[in-house]
Structure formats: C-alpha cells, structure tokens
N, C-alpha and C. Protein backbone atom coordinates (compact mmCIF):
# COMPACT_ATOMS: atom_id res chain seq x y z
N UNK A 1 0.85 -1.20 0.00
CA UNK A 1 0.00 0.00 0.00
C UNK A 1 0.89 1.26 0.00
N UNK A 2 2.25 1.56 0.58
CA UNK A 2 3.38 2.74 1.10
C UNK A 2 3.66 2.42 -0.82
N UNK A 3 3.80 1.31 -0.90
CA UNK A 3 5.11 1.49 -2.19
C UNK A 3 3.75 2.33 -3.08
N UNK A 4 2.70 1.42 -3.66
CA UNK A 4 1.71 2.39 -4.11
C UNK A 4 1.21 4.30 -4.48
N UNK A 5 1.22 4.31 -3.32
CA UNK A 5 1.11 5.43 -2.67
C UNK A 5 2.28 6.55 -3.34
N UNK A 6 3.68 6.11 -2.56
CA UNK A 6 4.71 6.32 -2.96
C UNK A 6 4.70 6.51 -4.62
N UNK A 7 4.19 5.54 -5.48
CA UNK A 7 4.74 5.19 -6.85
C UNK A 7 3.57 6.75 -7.29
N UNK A 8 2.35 6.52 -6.75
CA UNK A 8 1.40 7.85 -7.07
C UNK A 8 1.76 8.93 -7.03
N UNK A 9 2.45 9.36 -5.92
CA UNK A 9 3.37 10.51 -5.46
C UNK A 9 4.40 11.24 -6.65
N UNK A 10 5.20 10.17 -6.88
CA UNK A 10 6.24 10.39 -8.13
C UNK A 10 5.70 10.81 -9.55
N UNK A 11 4.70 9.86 -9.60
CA UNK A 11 4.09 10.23 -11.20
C UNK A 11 3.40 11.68 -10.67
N UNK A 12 2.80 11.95 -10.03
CA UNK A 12 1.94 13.27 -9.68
C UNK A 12 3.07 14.07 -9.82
N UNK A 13 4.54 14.09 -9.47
CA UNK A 13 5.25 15.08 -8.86
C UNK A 13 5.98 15.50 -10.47
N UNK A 14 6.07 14.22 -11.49
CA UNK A 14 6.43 14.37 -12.41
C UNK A 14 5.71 14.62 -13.44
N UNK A 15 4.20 14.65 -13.09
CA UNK A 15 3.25 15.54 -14.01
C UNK A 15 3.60 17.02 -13.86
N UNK A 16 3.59 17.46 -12.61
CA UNK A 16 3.60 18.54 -12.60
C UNK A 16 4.73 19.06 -13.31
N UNK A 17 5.92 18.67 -12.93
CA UNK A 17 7.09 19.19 -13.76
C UNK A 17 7.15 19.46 -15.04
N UNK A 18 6.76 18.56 -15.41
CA UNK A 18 6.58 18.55 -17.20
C UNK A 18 5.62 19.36 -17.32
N UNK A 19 4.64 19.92 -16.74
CA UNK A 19 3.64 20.71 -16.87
C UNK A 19 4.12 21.86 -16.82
N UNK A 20 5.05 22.62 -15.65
CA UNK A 20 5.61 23.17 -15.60
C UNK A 20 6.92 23.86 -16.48
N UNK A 21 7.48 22.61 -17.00
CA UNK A 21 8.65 22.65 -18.32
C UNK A 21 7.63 23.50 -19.36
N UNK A 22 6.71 22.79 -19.90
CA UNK A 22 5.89 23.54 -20.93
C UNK A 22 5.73 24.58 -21.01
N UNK A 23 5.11 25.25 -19.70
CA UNK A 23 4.39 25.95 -19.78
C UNK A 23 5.32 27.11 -19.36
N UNK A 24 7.09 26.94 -19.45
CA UNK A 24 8.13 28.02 -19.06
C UNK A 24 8.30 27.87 -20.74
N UNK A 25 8.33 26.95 -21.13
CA UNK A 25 9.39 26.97 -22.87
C UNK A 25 8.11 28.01 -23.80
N UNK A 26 6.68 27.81 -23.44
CA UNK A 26 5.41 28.19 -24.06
C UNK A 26 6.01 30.18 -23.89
N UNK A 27 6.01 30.54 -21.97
CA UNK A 27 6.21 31.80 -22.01
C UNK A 27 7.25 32.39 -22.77
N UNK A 28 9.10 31.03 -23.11
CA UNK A 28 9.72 32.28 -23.84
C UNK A 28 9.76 32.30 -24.78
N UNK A 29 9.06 30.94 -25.35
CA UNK A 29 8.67 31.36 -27.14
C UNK A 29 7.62 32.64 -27.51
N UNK A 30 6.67 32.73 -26.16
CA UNK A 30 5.73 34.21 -26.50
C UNK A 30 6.80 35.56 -26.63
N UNK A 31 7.27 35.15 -25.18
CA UNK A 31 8.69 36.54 -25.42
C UNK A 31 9.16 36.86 -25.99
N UNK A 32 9.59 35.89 -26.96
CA UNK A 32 11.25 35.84 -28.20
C UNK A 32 9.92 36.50 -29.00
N UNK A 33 9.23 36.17 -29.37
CA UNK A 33 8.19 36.21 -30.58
C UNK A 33 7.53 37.91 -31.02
N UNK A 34 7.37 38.40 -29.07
CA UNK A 34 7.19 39.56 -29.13
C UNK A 34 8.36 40.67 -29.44
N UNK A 35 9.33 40.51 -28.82
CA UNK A 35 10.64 41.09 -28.59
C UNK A 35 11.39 40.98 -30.19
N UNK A 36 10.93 40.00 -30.73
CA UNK A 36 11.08 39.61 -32.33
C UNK A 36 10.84 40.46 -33.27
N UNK A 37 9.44 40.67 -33.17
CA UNK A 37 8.75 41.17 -33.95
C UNK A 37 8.34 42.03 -33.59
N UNK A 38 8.60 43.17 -32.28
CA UNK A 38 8.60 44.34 -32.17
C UNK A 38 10.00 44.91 -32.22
C-alpha cells in the first residue's frame, strides 16, 4: 500500500514538472516572438 502510494506521489510530482517545463518553454517562445517582432 506505502510502495503504491509512494509510486502515485512520483508520477503526480512528475506531471507537474513537465507541466511546468511547458508551460516556461510556451512563455519564452511568446517573449522571443514579441521582442522579435517588435
């Protein structure tokens, strides 16, 4: 039931990250894009 739990923990912790990765690479492609093309 701990290892379980545990194994839930990790995948949750590594959703978020990758969620997080995205959604930093998403803001500096908006940046470059603006800063670009203004």
């Amino acid at each position: 039931m701990m290892i379980m739990m545990m194994m839930m923990m990790m995948m949750m912790m590594m959703m978020m990250m990758m969620m997080m990765m995205v959604v930093l690479v998403v803001v500096v492609v908006v940046a470059v894009v603006i800063t670009g093309s203004g």
